[in-house]
C-alpha atoms as a PDB file:
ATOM      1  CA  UNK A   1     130.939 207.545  89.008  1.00  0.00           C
ATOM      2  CA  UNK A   2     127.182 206.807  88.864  1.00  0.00           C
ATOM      3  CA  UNK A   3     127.355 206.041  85.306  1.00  0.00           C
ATOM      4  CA  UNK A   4     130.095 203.217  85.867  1.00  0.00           C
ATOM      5  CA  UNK A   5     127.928 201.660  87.989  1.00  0.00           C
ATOM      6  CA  UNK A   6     124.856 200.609  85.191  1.00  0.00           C
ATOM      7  CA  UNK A   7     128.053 199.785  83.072  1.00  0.00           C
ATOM      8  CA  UNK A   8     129.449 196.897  85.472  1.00  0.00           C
ATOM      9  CA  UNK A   9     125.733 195.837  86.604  1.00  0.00           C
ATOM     10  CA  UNK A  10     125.228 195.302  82.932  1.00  0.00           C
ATOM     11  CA  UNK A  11     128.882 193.699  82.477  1.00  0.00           C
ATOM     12  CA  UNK A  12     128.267 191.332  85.009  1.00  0.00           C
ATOM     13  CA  UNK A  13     124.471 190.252  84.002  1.00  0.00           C
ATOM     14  CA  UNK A  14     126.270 189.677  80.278  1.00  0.00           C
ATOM     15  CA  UNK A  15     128.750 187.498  81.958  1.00  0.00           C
ATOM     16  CA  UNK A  16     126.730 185.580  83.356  1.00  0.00           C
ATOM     17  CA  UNK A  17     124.267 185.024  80.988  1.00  0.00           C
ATOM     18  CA  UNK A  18     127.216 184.004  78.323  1.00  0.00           C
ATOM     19  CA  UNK A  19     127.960 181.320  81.353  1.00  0.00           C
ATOM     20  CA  UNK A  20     125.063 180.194  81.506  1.00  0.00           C
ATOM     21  CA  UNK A  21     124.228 179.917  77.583  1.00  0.00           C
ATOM     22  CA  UNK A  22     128.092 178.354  77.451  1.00  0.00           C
ATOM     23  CA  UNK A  23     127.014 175.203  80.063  1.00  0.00           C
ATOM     24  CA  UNK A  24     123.200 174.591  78.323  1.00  0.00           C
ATOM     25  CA  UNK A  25     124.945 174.335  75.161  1.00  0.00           C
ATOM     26  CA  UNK A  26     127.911 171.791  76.665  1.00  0.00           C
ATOM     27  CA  UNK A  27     125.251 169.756  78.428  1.00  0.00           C
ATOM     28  CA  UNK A  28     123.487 169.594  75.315  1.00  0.00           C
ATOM     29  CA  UNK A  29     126.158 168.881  73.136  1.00  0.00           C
ATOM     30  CA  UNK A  30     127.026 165.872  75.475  1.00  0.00           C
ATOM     31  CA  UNK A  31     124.051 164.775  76.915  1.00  0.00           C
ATOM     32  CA  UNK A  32     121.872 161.678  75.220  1.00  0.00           C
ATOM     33  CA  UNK A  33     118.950 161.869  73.868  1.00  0.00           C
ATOM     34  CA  UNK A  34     115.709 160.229  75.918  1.00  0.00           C
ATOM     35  CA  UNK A  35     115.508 157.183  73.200  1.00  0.00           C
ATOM     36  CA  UNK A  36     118.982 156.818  73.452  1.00  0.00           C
ATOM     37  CA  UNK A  37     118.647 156.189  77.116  1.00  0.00           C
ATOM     38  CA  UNK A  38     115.554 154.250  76.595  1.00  0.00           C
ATOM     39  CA  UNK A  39     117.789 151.665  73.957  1.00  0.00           C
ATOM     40  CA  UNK A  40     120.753 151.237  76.758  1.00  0.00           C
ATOM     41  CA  UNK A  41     117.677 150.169  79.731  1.00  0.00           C
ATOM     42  CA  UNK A  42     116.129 147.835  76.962  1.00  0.00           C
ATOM     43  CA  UNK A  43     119.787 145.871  76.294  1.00  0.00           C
ATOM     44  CA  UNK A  44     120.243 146.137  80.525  1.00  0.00           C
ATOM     45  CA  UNK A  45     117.194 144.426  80.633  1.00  0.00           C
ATOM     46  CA  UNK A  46     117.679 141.692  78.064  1.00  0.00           C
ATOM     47  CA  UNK A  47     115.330 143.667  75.463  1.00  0.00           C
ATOM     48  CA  UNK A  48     118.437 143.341  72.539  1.00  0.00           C
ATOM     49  CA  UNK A  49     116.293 143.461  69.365  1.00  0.00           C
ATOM     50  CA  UNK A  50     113.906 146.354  70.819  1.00  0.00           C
ATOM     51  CA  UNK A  51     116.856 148.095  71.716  1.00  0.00           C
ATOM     52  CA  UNK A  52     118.754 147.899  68.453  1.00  0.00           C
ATOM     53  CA  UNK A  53     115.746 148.926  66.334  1.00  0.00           C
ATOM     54  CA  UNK A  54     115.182 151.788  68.925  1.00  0.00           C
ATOM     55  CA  UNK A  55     118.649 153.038  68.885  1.00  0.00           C
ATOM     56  CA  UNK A  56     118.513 152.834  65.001  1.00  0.00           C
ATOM     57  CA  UNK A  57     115.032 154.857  64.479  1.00  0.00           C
ATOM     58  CA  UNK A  58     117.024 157.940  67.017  1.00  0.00           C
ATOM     59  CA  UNK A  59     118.718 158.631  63.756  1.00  0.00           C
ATOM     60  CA  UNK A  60     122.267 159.862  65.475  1.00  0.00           C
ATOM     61  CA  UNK A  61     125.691 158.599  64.511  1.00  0.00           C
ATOM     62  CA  UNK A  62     125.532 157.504  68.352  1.00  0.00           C
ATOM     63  CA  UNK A  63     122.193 155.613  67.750  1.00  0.00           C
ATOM     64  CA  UNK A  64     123.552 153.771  64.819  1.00  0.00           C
ATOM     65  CA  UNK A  65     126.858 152.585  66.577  1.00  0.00           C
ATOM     66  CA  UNK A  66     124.910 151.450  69.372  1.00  0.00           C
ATOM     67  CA  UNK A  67     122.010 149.657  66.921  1.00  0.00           C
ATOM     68  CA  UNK A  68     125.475 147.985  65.493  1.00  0.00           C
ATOM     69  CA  UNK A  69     127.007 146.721  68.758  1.00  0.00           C
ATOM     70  CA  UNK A  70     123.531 145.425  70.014  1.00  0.00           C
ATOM     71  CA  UNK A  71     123.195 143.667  66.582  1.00  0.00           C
ATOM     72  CA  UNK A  72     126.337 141.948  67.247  1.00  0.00           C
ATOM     73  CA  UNK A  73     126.039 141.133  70.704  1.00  0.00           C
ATOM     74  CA  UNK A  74     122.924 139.262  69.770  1.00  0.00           C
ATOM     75  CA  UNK A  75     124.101 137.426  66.492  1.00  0.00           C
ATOM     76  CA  UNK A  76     127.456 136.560  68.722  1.00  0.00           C
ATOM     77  CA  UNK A  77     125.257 135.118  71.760  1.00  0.00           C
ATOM     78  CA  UNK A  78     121.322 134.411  70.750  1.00  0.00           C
ATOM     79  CA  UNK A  79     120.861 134.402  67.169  1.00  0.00           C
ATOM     80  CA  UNK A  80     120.640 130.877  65.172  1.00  0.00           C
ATOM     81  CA  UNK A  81     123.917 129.684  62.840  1.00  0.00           C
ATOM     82  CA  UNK A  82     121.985 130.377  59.836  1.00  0.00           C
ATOM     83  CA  UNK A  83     121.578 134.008  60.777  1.00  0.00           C
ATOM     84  CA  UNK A  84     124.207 135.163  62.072  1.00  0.00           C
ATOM     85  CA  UNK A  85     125.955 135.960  58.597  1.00  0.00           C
ATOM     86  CA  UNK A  86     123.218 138.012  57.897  1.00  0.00           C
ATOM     87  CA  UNK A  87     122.801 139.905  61.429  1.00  0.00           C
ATOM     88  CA  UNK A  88     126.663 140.966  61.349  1.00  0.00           C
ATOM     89  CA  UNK A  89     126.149 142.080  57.556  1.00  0.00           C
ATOM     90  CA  UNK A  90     123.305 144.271  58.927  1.00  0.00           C
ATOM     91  CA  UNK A  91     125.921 145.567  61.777  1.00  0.00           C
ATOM     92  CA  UNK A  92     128.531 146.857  59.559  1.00  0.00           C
ATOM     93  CA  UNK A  93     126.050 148.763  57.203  1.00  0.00           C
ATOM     94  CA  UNK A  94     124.674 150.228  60.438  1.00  0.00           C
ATOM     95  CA  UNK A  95     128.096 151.071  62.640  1.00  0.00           C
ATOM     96  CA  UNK A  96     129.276 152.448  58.614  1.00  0.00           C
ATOM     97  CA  UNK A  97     126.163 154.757  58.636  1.00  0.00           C
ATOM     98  CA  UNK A  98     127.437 155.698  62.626  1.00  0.00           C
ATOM     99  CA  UNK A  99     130.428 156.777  61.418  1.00  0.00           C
ATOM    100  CA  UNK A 100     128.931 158.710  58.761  1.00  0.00           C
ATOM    101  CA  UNK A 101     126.693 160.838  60.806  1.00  0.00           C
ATOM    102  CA  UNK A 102     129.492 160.949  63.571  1.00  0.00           C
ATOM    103  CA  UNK A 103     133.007 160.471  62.124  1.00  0.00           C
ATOM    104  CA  UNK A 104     134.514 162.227  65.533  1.00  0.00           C
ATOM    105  CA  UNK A 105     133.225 159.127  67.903  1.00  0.00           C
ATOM    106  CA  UNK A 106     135.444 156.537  68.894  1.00  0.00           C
ATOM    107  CA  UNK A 107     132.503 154.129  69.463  1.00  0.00           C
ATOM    108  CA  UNK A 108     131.424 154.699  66.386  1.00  0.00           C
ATOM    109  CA  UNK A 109     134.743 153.557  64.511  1.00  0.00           C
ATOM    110  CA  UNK A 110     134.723 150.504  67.146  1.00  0.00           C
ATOM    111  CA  UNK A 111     131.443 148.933  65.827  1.00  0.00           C
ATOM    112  CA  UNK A 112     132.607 149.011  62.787  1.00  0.00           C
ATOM    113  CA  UNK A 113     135.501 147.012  63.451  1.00  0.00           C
ATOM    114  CA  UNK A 114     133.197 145.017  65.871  1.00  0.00           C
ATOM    115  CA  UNK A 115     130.690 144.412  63.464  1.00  0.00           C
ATOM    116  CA  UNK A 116     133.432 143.583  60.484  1.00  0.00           C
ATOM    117  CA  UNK A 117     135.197 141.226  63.359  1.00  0.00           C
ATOM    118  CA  UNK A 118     132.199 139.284  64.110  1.00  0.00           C
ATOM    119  CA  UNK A 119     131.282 138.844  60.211  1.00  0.00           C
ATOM    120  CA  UNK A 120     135.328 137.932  59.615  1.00  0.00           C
ATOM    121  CA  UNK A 121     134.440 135.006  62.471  1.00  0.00           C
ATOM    122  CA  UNK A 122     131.495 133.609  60.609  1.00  0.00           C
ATOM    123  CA  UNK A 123     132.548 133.808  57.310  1.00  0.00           C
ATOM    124  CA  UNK A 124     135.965 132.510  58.063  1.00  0.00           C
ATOM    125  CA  UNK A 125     139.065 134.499  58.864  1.00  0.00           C
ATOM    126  CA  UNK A 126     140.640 133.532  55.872  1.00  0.00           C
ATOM    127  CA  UNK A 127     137.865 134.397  53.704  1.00  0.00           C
ATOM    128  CA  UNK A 128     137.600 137.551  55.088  1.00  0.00           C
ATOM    129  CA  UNK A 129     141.348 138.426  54.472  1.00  0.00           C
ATOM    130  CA  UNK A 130     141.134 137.949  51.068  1.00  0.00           C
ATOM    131  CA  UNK A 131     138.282 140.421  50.946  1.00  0.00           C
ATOM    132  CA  UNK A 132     140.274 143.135  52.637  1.00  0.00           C
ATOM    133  CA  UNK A 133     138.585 142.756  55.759  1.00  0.00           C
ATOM    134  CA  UNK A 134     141.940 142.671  58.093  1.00  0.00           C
ATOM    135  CA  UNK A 135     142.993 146.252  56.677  1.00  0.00           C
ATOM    136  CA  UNK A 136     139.741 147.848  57.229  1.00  0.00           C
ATOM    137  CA  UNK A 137     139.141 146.531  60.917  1.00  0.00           C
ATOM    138  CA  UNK A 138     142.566 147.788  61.573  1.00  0.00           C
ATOM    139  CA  UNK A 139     141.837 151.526  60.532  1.00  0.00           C
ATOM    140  CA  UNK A 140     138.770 151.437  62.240  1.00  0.00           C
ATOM    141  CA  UNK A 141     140.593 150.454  65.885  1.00  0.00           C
ATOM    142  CA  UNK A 142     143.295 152.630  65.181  1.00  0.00           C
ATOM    143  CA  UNK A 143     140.934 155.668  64.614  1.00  0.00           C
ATOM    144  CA  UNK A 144     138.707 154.710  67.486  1.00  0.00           C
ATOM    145  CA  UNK A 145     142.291 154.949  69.929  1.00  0.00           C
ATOM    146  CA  UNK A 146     142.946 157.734  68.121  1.00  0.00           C
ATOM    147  CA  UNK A 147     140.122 159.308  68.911  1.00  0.00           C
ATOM    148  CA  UNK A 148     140.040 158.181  72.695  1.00  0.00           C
ATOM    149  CA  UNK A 149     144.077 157.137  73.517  1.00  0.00           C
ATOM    150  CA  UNK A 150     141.999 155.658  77.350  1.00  0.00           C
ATOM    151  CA  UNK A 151     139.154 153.597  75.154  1.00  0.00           C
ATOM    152  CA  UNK A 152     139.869 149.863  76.897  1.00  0.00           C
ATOM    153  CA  UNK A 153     137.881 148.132  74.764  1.00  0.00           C
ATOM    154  CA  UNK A 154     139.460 149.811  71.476  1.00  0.00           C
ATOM    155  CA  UNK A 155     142.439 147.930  73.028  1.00  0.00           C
ATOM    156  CA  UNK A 156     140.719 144.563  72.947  1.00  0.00           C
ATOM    157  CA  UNK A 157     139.881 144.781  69.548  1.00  0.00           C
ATOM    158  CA  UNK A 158     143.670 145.284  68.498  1.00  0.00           C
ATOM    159  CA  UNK A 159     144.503 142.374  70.617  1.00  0.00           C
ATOM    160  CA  UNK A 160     141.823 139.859  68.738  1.00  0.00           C
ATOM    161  CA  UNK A 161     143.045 141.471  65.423  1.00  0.00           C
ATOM    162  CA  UNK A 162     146.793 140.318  65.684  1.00  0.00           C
ATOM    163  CA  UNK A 163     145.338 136.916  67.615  1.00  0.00           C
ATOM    164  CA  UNK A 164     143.160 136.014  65.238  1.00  0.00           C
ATOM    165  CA  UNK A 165     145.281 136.565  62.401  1.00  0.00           C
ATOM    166  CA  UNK A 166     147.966 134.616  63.782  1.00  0.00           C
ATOM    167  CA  UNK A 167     145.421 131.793  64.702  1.00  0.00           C
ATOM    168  CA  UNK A 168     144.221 131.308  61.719  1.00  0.00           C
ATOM    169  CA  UNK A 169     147.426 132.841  58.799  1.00  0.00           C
ATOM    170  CA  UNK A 170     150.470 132.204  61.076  1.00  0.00           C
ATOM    171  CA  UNK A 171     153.737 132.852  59.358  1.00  0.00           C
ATOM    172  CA  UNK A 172     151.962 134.940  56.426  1.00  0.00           C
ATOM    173  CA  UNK A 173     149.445 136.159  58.562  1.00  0.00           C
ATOM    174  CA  UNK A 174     152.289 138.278  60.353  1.00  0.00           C
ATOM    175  CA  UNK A 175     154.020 138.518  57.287  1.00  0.00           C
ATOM    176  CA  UNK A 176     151.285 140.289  55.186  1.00  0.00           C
ATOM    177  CA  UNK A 177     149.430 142.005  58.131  1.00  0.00           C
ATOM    178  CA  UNK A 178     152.178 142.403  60.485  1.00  0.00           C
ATOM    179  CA  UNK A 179     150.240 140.311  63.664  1.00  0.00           C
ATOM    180  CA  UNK A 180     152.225 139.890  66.468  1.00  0.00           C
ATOM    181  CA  UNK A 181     151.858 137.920  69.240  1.00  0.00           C
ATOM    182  CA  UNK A 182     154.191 140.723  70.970  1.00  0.00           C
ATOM    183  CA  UNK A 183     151.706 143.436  70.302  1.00  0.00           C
ATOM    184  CA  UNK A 184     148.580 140.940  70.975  1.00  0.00           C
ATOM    185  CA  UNK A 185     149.740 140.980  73.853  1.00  0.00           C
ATOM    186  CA  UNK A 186     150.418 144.426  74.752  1.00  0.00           C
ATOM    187  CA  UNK A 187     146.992 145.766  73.503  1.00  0.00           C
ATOM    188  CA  UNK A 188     145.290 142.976  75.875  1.00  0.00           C
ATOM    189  CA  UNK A 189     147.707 144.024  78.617  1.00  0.00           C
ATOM    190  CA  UNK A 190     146.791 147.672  77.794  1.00  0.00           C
ATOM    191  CA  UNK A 191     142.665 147.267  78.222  1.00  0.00           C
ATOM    192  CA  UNK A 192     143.365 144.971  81.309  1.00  0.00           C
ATOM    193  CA  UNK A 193     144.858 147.931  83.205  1.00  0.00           C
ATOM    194  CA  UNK A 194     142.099 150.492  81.729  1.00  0.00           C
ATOM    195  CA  UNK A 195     139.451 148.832  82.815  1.00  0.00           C
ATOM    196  CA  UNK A 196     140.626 145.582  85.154  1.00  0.00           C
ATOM    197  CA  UNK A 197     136.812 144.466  86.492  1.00  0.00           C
ATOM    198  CA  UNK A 198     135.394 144.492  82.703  1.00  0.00           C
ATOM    199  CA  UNK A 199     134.039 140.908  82.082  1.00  0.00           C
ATOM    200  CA  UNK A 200     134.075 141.447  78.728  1.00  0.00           C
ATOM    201  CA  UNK A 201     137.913 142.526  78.578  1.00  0.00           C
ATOM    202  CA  UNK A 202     138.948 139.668  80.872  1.00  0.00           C
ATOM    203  CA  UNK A 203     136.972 136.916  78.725  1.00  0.00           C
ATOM    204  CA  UNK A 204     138.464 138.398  75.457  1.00  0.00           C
ATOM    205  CA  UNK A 205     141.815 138.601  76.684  1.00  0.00           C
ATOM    206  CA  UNK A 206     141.297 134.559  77.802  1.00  0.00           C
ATOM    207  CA  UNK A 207     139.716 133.656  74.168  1.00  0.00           C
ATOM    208  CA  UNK A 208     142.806 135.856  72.659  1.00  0.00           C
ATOM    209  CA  UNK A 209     145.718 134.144  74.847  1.00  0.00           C
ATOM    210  CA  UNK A 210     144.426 130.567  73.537  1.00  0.00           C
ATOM    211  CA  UNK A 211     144.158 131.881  70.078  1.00  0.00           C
ATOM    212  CA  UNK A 212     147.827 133.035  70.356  1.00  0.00           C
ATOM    213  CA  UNK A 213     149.342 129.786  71.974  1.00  0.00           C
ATOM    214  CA  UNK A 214     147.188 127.462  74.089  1.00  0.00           C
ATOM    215  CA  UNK A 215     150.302 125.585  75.580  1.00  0.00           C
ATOM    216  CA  UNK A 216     152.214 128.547  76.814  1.00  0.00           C
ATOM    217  CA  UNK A 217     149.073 130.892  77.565  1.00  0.00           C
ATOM    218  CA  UNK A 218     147.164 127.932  79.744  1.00  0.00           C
ATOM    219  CA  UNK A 219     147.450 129.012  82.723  1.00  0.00           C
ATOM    220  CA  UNK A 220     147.266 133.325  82.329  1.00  0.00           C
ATOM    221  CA  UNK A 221     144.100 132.011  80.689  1.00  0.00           C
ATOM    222  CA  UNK A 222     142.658 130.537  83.429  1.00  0.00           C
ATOM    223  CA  UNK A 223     143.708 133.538  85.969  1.00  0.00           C
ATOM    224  CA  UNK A 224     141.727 136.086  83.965  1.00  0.00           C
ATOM    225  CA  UNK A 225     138.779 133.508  83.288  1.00  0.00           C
ATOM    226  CA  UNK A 226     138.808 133.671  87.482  1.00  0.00           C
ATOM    227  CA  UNK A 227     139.153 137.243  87.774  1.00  0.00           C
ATOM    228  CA  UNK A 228     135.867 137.434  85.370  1.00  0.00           C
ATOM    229  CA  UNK A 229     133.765 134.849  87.356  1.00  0.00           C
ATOM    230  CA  UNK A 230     135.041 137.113  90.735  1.00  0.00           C
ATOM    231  CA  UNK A 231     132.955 139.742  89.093  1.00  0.00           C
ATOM    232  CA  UNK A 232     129.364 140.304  89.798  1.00  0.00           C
ATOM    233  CA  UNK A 233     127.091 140.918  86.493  1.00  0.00           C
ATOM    234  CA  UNK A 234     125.598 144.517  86.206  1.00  0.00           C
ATOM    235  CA  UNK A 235     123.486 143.681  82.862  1.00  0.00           C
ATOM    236  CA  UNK A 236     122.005 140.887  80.789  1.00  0.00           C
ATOM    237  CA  UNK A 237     124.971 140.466  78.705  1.00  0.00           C
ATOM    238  CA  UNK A 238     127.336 140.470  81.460  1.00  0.00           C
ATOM    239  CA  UNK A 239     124.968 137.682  83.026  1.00  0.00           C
ATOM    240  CA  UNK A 240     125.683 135.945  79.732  1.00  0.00           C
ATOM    241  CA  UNK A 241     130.017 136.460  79.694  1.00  0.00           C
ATOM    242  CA  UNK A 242     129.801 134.973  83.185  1.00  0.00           C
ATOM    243  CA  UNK A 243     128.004 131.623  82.199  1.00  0.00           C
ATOM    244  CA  UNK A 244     130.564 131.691  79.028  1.00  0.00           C
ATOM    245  CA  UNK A 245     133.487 132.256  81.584  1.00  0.00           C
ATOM    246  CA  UNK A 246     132.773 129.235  84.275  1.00  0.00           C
ATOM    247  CA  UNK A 247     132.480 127.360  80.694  1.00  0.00           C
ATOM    248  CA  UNK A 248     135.977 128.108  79.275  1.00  0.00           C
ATOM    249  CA  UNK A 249     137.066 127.694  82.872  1.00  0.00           C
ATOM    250  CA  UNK A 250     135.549 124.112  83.047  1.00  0.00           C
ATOM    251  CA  UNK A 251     136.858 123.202  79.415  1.00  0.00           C
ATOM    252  CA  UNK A 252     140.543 124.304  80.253  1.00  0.00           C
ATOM    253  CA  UNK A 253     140.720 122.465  83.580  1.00  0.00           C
ATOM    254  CA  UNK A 254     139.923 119.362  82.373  1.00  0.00           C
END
């Protein structure tokens, strides 16, 4: 009997070291790095640039999606016309390089649909069909859902795909591509109920519904343009999407 005893004292010490070892290696799995952190206060702050290069020199497959969606947030809504071909080039290399390092993140596979998005918008959609650019976004949002079936703004992104295709190809654009006004709809519909106070998911789903039919979309328009001024900005880009919301708001109603 007096032997047992050692045996379970030493059982239960094992166990619980194994615990232990088990949750520092979860946390550290999961947990971001300092610069990582350090990038995401910089954008909060209105620091975009510093942030992208910072999130780029980490060196993950994290750091390089987020150097990518920072890159396009800024040649979207600060840089100059003349540069924002070249800042959305430099967005797809690095979101392709996130992927790359970390082909199991969903927000990886997102910038790179972001980033290939944002360069479809300046070079022209139509350009950027013929140069396979439609396909490739696609598979990069489908992954990214794949990845994370609850990622609302993976859902956005499908509904701007089929929108913009249809705004700008029409009848071919849903007969080559398959766009659908249906789906566009759905996917918007879909990231509205993930994540309903998202400024950025009720200004996208506005922009989308007037790509897809101004006319007949007018006024579900409007009522997400006032759910998104109704919301109170947490960062410097959301600061930003509300001044671009009471615009489109303005525009529509008169």
């Amino acid at each position: 009997m007096s032997n047992m005893i050692p045996y379970k004292i030493k059982s239960l010490v094992f166990l619980c070291l194994l615990a232990v070892l088990l949750c520092i290696n979860y946390g550290s799995a999961n947990a971001e790095t300092k610069p990582l952190l350090d990038a995401k206060n910089l954008f909060i702050e209105g620091n975009w640039l510093d942030a992208a290069k910072l999130a780029k020199r980490e060196g993950s497959g994290e750091g390089y999606a987020l150097a990518a969606q920072i890159t396009c947030y800024y040649g979207r809504f600060l840089a100059s016309e003349e540069n924002k071909e070249k800042l959305f080039t430099q967005a797809m290399k690095l979101a392709e390089k996130g992927v790359e390092f970390a082909p199991k993140s969903a927000f990886a596979h997102l910038q790179v649909a972001h980033a290939m998005g944002r360069y479809s918008q300046t070079v022209g959609i139509l350009e950027a069909l013929t140069e396979g650019y439609a396909d490739q976004i696609l598979d990069s949002v489908n992954q990214a859902i794949k990845l994370n079936p609850n990622y609302s703004r993976a859902y956005v992104l499908l509904g701007n795909w089929h929108a913009e295709i249809i705004n700008s190809a029409g009848f071919m654009g849903r007969m080559i591509y398959g766009a659908s006004e249906s789906e566009a709809l759905a996917a918007y519909n879909k990231a509205v109920q993930l994540d309903p106070d998202s400024l950025l998911i009720r200004i996208e789903y506005a922009s989308g519904l007037l790509k897809l039919d101004e006319d007949s979309y007018h006024q579900l328009a409007l009522a997400n343009l006032a759910e998104a001024i109704s919301i109170s900005p947490k960062n410097s880009l959301e600061k930003i999407l509300l001044k671009k919301a009471k615009e489109m708001q303005s525009e529509l109603k008169n």
